[in-house]
N, C-alpha and C. Protein backbone atom coordinates (compact mmCIF):
# COMPACT_ATOMS: atom_id res chain seq x y z
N UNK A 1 56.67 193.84 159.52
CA UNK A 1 56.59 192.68 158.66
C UNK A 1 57.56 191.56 159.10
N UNK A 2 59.12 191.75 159.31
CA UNK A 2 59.26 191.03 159.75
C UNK A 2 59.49 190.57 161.46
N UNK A 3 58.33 190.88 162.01
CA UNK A 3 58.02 190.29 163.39
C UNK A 3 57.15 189.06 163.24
N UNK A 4 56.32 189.73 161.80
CA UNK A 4 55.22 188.26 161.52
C UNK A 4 56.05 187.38 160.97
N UNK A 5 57.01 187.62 159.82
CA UNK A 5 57.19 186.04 159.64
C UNK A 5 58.23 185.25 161.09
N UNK A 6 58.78 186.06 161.47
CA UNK A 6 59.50 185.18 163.23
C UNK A 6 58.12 184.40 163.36
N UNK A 7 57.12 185.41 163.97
CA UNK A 7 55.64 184.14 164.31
C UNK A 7 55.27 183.04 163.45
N UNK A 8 55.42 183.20 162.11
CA UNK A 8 54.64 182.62 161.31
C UNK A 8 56.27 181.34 161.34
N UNK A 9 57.11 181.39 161.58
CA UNK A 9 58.39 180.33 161.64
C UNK A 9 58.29 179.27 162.88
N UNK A 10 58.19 180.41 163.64
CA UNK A 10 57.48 180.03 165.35
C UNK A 10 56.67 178.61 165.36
N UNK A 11 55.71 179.36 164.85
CA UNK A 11 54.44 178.68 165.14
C UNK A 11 54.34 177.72 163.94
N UNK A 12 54.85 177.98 162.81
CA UNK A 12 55.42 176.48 162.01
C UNK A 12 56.02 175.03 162.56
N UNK A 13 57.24 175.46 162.83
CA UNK A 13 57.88 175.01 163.99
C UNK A 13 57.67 173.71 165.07
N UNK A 14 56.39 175.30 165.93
CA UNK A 14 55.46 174.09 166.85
C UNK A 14 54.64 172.72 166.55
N UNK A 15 54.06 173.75 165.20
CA UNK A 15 53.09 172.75 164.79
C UNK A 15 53.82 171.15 164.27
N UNK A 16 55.15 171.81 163.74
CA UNK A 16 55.85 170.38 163.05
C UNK A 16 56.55 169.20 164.23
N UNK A 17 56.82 169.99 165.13
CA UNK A 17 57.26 169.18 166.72
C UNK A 17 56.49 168.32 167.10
N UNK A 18 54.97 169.28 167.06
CA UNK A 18 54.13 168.59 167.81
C UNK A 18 53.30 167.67 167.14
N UNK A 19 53.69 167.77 165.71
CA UNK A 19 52.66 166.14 164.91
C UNK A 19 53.95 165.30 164.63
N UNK A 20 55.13 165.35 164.94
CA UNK A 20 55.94 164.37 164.66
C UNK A 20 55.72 163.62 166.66
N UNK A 21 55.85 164.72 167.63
CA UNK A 21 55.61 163.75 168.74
C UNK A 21 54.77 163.16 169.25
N UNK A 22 53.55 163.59 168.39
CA UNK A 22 51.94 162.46 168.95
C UNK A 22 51.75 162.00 167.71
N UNK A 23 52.17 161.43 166.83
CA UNK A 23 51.75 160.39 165.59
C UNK A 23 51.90 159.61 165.92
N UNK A 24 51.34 158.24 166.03
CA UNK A 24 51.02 157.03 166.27
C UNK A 24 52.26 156.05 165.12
N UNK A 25 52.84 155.22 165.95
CA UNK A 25 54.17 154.35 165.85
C UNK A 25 53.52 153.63 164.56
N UNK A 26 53.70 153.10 163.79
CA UNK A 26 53.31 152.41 162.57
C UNK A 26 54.10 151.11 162.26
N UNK A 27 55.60 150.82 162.93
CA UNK A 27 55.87 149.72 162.60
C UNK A 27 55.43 148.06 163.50
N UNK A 28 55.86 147.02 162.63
CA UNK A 28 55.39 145.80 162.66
C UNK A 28 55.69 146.02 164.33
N UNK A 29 56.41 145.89 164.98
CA UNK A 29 57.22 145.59 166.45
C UNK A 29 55.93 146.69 167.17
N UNK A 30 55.72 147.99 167.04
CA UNK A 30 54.63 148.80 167.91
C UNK A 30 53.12 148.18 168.01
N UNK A 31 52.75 147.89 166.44
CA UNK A 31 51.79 146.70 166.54
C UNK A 31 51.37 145.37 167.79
N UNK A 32 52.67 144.74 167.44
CA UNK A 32 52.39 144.00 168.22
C UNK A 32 52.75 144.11 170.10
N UNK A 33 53.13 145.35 170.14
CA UNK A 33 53.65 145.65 171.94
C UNK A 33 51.94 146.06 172.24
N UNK A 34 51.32 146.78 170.72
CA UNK A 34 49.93 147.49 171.21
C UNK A 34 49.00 146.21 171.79
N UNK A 35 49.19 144.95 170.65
CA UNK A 35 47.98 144.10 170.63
C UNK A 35 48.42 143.65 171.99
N UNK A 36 49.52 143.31 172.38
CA UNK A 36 49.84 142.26 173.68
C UNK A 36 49.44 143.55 175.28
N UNK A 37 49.79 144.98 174.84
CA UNK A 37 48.83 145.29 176.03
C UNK A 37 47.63 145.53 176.04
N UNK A 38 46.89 145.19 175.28
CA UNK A 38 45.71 145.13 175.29
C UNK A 38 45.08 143.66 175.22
N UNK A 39 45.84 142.70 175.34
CA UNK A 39 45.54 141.20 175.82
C UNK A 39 45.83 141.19 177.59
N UNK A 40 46.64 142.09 177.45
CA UNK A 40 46.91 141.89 179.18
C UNK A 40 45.50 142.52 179.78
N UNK A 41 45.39 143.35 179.19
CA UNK A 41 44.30 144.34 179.90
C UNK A 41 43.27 143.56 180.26
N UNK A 42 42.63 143.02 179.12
CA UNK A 42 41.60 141.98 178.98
C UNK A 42 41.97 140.59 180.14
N UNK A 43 42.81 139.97 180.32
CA UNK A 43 42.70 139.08 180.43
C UNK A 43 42.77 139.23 182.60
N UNK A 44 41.90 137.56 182.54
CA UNK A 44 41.51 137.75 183.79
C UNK A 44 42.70 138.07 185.01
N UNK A 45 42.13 138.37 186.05
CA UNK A 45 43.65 138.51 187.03
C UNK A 45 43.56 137.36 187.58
N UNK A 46 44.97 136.95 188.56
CA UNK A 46 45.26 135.84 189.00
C UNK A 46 44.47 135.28 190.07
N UNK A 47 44.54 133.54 190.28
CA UNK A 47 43.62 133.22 191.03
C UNK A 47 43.86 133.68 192.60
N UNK A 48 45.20 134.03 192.69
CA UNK A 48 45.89 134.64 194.12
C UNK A 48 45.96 135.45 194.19
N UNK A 49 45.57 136.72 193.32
CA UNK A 49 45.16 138.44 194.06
C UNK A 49 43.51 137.81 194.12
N UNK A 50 42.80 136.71 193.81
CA UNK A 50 41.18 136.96 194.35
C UNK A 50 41.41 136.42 195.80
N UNK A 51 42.36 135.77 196.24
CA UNK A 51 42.03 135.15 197.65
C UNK A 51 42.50 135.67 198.44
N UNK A 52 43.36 137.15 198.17
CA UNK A 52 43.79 138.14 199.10
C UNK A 52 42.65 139.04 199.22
N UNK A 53 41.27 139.32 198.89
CA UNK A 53 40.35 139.73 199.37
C UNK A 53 39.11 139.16 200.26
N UNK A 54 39.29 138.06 200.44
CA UNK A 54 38.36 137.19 201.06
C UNK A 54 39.06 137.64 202.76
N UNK A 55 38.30 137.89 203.54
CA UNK A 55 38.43 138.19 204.68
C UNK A 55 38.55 136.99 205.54
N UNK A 56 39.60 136.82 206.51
CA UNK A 56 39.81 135.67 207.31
C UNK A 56 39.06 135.85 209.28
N UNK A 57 38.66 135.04 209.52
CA UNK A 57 37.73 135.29 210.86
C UNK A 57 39.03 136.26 211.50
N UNK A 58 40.58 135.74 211.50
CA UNK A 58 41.66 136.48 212.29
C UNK A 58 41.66 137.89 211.50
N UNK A 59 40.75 138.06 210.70
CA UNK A 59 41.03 139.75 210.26
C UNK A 59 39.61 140.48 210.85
N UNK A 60 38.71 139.66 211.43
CA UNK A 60 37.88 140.84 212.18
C UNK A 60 38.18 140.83 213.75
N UNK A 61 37.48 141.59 214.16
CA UNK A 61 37.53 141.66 215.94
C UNK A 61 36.28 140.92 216.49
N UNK A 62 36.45 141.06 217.85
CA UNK A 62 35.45 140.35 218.25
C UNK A 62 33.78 141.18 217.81
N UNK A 63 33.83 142.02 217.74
CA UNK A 63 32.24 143.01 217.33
C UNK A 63 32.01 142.73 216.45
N UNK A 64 33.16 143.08 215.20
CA UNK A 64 32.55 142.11 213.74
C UNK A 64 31.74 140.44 213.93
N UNK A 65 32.54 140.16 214.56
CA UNK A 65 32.03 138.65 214.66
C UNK A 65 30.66 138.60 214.70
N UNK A 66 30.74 139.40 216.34
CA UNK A 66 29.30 139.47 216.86
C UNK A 66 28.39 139.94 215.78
N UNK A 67 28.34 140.87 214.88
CA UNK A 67 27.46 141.61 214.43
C UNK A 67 27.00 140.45 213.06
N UNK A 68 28.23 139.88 212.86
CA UNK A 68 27.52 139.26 211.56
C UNK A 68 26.87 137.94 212.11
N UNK A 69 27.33 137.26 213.09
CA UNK A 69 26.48 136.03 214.11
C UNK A 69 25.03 136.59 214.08
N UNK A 70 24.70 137.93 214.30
CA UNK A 70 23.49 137.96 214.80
C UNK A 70 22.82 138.57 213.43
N UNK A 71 23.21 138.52 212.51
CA UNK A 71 22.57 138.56 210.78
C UNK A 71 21.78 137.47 210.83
């Protein structure tokens, strides 16, 4: 009998650890850190990470060249 209540303290215990460390933050200040990363998320990226993907003639070789000339 008492081996079960050790478990039954145990596993109380866990359970109380583990809903105090994943409950969701509730004050005014967590609110608003949530809404602003989720404006970042959304919002478009800069006009200078799009023009670091545009390929420059000095970033192919001469075969690339060739191959898209003859497209």
């Amino acid at each position: 009998m008492p081996f079960l209540l050790v478990a039954l303290v145990v596993v109380v215990v866990g359970v109380v650890v583990l809903v105090f460390r994943n409950r969701e933050p509730r004050s005014m200040e967590s609110g608003i850190d949530a809404y602003e990363r989720q404006r970042e998320a959304l919002r478009p990226p800069e006009r200078d990470s799009l023009d670091d993907n545009v390929l420059d003639e000095d970033d192919l070789d001469e075969d690339d060249l060739d191959e898209m000339r003859d497209r």
